[in-house]
C-alpha atoms as a PDB file:
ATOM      1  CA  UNK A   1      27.856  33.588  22.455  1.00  0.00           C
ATOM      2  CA  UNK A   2      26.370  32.685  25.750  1.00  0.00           C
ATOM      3  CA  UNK A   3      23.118  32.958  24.794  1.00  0.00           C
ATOM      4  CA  UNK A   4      23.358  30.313  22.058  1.00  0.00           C
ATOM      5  CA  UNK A   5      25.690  27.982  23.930  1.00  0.00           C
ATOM      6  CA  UNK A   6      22.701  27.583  26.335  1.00  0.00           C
ATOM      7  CA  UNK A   7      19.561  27.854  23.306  1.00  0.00           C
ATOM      8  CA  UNK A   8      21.614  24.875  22.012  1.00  0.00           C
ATOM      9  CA  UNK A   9      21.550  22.364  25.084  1.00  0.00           C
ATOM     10  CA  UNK A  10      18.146  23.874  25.832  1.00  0.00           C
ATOM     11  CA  UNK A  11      16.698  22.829  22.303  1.00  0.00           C
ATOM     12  CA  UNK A  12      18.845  19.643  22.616  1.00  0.00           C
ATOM     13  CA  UNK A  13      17.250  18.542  26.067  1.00  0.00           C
ATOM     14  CA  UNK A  14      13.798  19.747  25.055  1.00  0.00           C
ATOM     15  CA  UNK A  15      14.422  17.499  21.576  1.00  0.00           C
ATOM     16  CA  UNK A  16      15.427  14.429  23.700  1.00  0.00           C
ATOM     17  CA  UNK A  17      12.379  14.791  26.138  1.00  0.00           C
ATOM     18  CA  UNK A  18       9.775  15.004  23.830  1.00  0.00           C
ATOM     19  CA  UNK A  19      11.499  11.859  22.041  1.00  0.00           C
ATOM     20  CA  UNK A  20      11.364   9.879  25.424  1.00  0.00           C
ATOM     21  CA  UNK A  21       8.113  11.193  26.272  1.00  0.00           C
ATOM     22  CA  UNK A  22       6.123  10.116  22.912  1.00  0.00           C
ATOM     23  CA  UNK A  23       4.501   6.679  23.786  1.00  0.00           C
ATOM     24  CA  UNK A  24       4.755   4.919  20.633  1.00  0.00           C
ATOM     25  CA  UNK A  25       2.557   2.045  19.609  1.00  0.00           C
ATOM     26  CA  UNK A  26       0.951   0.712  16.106  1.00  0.00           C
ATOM     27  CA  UNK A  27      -1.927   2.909  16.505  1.00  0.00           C
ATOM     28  CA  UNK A  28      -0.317   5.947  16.382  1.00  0.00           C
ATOM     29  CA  UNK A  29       2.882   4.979  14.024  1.00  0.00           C
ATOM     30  CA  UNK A  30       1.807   6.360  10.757  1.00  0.00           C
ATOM     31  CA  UNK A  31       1.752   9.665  12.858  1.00  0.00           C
ATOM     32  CA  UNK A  32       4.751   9.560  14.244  1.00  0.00           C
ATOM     33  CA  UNK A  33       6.744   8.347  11.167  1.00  0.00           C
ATOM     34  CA  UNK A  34       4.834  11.356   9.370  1.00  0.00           C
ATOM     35  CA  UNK A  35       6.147  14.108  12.325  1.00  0.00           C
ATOM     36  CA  UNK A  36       9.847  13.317  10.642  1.00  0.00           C
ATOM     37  CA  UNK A  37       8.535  15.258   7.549  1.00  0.00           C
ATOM     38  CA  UNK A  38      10.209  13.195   5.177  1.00  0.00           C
ATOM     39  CA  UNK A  39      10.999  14.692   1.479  1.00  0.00           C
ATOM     40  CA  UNK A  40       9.577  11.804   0.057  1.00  0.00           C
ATOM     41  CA  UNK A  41       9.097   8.570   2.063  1.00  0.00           C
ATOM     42  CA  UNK A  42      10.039   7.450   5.760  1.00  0.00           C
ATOM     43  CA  UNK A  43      10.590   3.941   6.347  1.00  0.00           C
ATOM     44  CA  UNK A  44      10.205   2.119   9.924  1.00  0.00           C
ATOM     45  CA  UNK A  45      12.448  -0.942   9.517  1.00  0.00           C
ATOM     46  CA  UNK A  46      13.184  -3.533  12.169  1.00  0.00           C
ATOM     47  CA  UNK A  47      15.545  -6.607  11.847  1.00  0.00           C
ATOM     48  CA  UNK A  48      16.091 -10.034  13.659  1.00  0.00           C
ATOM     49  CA  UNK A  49      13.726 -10.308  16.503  1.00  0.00           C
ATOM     50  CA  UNK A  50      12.190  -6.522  16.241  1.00  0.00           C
ATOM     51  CA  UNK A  51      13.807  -5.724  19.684  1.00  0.00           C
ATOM     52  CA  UNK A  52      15.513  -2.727  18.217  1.00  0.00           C
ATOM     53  CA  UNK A  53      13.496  -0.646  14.967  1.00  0.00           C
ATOM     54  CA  UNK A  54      15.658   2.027  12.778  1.00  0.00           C
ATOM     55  CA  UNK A  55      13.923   4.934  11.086  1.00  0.00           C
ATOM     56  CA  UNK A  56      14.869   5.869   7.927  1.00  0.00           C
ATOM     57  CA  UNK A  57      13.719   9.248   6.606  1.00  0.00           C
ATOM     58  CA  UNK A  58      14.416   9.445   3.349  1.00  0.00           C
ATOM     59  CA  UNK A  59      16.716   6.675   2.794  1.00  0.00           C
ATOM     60  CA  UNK A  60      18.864   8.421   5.569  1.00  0.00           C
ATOM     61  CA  UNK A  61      18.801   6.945   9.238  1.00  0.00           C
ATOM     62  CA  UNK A  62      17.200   9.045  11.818  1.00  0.00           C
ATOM     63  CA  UNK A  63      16.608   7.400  14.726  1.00  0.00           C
ATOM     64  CA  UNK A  64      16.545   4.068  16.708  1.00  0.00           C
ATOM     65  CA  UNK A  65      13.445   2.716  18.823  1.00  0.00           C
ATOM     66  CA  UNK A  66      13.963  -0.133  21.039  1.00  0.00           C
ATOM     67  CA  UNK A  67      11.465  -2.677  22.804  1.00  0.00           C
ATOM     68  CA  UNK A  68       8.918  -1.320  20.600  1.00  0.00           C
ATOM     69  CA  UNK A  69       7.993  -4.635  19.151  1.00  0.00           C
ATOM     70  CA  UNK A  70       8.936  -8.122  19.021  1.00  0.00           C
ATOM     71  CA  UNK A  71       8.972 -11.169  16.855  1.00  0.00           C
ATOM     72  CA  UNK A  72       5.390 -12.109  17.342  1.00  0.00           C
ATOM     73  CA  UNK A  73       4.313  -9.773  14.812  1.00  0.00           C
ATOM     74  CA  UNK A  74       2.793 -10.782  11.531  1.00  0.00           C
ATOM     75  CA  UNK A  75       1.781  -8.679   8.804  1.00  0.00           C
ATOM     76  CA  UNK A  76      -1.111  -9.529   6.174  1.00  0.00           C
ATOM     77  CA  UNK A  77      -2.454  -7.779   2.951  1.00  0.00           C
ATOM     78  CA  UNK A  78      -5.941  -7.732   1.800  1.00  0.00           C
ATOM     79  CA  UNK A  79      -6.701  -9.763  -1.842  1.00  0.00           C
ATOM     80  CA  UNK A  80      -9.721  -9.593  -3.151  1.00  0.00           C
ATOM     81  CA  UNK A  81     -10.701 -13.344  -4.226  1.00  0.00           C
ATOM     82  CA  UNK A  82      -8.455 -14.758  -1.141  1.00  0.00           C
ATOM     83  CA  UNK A  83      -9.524 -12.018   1.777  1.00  0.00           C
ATOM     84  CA  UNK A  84      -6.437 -11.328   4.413  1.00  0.00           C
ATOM     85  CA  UNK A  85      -3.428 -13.632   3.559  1.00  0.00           C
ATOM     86  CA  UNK A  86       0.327 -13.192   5.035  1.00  0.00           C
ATOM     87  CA  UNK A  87       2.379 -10.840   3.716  1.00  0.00           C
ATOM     88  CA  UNK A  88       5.853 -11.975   2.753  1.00  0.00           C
ATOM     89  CA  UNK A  89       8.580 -10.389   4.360  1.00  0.00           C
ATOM     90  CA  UNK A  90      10.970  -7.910   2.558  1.00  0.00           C
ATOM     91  CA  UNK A  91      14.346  -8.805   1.023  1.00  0.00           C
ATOM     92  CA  UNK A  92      17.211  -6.417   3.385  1.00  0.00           C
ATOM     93  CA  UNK A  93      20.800  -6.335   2.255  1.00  0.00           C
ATOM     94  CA  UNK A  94      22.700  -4.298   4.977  1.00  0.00           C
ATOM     95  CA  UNK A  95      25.643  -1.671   3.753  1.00  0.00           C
ATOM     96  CA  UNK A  96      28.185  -4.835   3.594  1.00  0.00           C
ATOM     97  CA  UNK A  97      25.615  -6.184   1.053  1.00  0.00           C
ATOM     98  CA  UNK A  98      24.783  -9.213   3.693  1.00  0.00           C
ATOM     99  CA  UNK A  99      21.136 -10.383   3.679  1.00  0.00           C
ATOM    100  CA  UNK A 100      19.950  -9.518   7.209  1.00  0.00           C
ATOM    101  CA  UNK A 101      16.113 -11.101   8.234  1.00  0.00           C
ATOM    102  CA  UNK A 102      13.150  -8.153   8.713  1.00  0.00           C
ATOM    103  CA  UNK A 103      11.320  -8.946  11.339  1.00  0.00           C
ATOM    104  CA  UNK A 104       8.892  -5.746  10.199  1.00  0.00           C
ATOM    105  CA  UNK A 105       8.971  -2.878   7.944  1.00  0.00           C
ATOM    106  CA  UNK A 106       6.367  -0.293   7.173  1.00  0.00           C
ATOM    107  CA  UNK A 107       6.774   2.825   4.466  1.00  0.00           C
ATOM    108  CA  UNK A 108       5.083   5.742   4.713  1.00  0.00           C
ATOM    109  CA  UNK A 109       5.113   8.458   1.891  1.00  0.00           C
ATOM    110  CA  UNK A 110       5.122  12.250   2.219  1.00  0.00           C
ATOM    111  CA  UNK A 111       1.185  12.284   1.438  1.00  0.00           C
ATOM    112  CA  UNK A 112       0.233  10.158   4.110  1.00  0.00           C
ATOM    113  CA  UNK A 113       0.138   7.250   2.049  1.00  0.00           C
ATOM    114  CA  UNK A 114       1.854   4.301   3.700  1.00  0.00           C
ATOM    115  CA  UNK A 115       1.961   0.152   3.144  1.00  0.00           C
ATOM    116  CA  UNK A 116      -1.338  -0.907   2.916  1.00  0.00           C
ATOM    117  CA  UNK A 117      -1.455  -3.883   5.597  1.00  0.00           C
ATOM    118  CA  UNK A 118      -2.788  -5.039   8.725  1.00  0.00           C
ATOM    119  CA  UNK A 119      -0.248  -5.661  11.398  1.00  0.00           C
ATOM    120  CA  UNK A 120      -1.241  -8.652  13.987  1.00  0.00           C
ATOM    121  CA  UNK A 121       0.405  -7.700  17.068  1.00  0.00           C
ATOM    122  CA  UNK A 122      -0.367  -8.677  20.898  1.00  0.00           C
ATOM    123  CA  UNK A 123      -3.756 -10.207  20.078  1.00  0.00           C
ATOM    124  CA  UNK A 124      -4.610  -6.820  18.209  1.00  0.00           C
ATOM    125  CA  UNK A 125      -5.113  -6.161  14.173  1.00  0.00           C
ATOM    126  CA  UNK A 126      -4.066  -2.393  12.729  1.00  0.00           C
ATOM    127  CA  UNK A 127      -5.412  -1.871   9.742  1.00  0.00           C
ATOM    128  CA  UNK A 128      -2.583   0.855   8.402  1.00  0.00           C
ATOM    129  CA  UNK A 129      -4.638   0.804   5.045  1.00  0.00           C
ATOM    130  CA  UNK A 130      -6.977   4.159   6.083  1.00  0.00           C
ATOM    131  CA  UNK A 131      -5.806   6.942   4.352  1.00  0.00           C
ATOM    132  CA  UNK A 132      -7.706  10.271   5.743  1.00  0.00           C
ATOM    133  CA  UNK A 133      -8.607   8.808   9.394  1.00  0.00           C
ATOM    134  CA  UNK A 134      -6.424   7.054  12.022  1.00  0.00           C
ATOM    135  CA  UNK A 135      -5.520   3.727  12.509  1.00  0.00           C
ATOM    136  CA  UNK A 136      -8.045   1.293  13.195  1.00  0.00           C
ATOM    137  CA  UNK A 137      -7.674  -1.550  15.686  1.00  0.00           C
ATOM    138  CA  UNK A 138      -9.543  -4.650  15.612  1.00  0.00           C
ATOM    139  CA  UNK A 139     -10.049  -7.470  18.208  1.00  0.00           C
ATOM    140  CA  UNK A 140      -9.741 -10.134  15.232  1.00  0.00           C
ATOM    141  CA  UNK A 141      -8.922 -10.869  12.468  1.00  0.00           C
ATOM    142  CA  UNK A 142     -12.315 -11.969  11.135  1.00  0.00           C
ATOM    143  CA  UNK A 143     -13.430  -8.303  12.240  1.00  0.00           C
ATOM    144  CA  UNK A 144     -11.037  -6.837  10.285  1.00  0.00           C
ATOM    145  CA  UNK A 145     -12.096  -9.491   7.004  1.00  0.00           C
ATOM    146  CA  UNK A 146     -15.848  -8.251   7.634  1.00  0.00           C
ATOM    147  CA  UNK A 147     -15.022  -4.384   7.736  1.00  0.00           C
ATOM    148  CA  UNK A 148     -12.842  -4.697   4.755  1.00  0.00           C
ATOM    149  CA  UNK A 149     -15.914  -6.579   2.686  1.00  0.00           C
ATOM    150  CA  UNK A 150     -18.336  -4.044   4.011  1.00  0.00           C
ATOM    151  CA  UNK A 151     -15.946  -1.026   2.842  1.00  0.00           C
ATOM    152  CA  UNK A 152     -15.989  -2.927  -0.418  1.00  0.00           C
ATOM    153  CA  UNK A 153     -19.638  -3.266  -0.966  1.00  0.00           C
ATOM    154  CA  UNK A 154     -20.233   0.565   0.096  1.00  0.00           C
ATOM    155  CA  UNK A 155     -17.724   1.858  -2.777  1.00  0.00           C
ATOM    156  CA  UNK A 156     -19.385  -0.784  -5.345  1.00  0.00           C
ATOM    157  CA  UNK A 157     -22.912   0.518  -5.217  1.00  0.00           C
END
């Protein structure tokens, strides 16, 4: 009984580290959403001004990460005849049934295959479209217009 009194708080404090430890940021978030091994889909939603971000693995909330973002965070999807334009911002309704404002969300399914966006965020664009390689971060958004075209081009011929 000893023994797994103290493999709990062990496994508990070695659980919290590791959680403290990871150094989350938009380049790596499709990874770390994906380490909750979700059964089907594992949502990163943040509300208001984005100071505090809930994760919901599927549909049931896992974990909390604050100061992880902030308000000055846009999000844009890629249309063919327009290029990059703004993506609207999803609809919440809280368990009261209240409409509360999303400052960002981003879903990621079990197969790696998440919202297909670029996030503008501290003078950076992640493109979170890439399916089999990591995150890519651009310096502009013009960069990110000009590698989307060229992707384009190379599956057309």
């Amino acid at each position: 009984m000893i023994v797994g009194v103290v493999y709990t708080l062990a496994v508990s404090n070695f659980s919290k580290l590791s959680e403290k430890s990871y150094n989350l940021t938009l380049a790596n978030l499709k990874e770390y959403l994906l380490s909750f091994e979700p059964q089907t889909r594992v949502k990163l939603l943040c509300l208001d001004d984005c100071s505090s971000c809930d994760v919901f693995v599927d549909d049931n909330k896992s974990a909390t990460i604050d100061n992880f973002l902030n308000e000055k965070i846009s999000t844009y999807r890629y249309e063919f005849l327009y290029g990059y334009t703004e993506a609207q911002k999803e609809v919440y309704f809280n368990v009261d049934d209240v409409e509360e404002d999303v400052c960002f969300s981003y879903v990621i399914e079990k197969n790696g295959v998440g919202d297909q966006v670029l996030v503008e965020f501290e003078k950076k664009f992640y493109d979170m479209s890439t399916y089999f390689s990591k995150t890519i971060v651009y310096n502009s958004l013009k960069d990110a217009q000009e590698a989307k075209e060229n992707l384009i081009q190379k599956v057309t011929r």
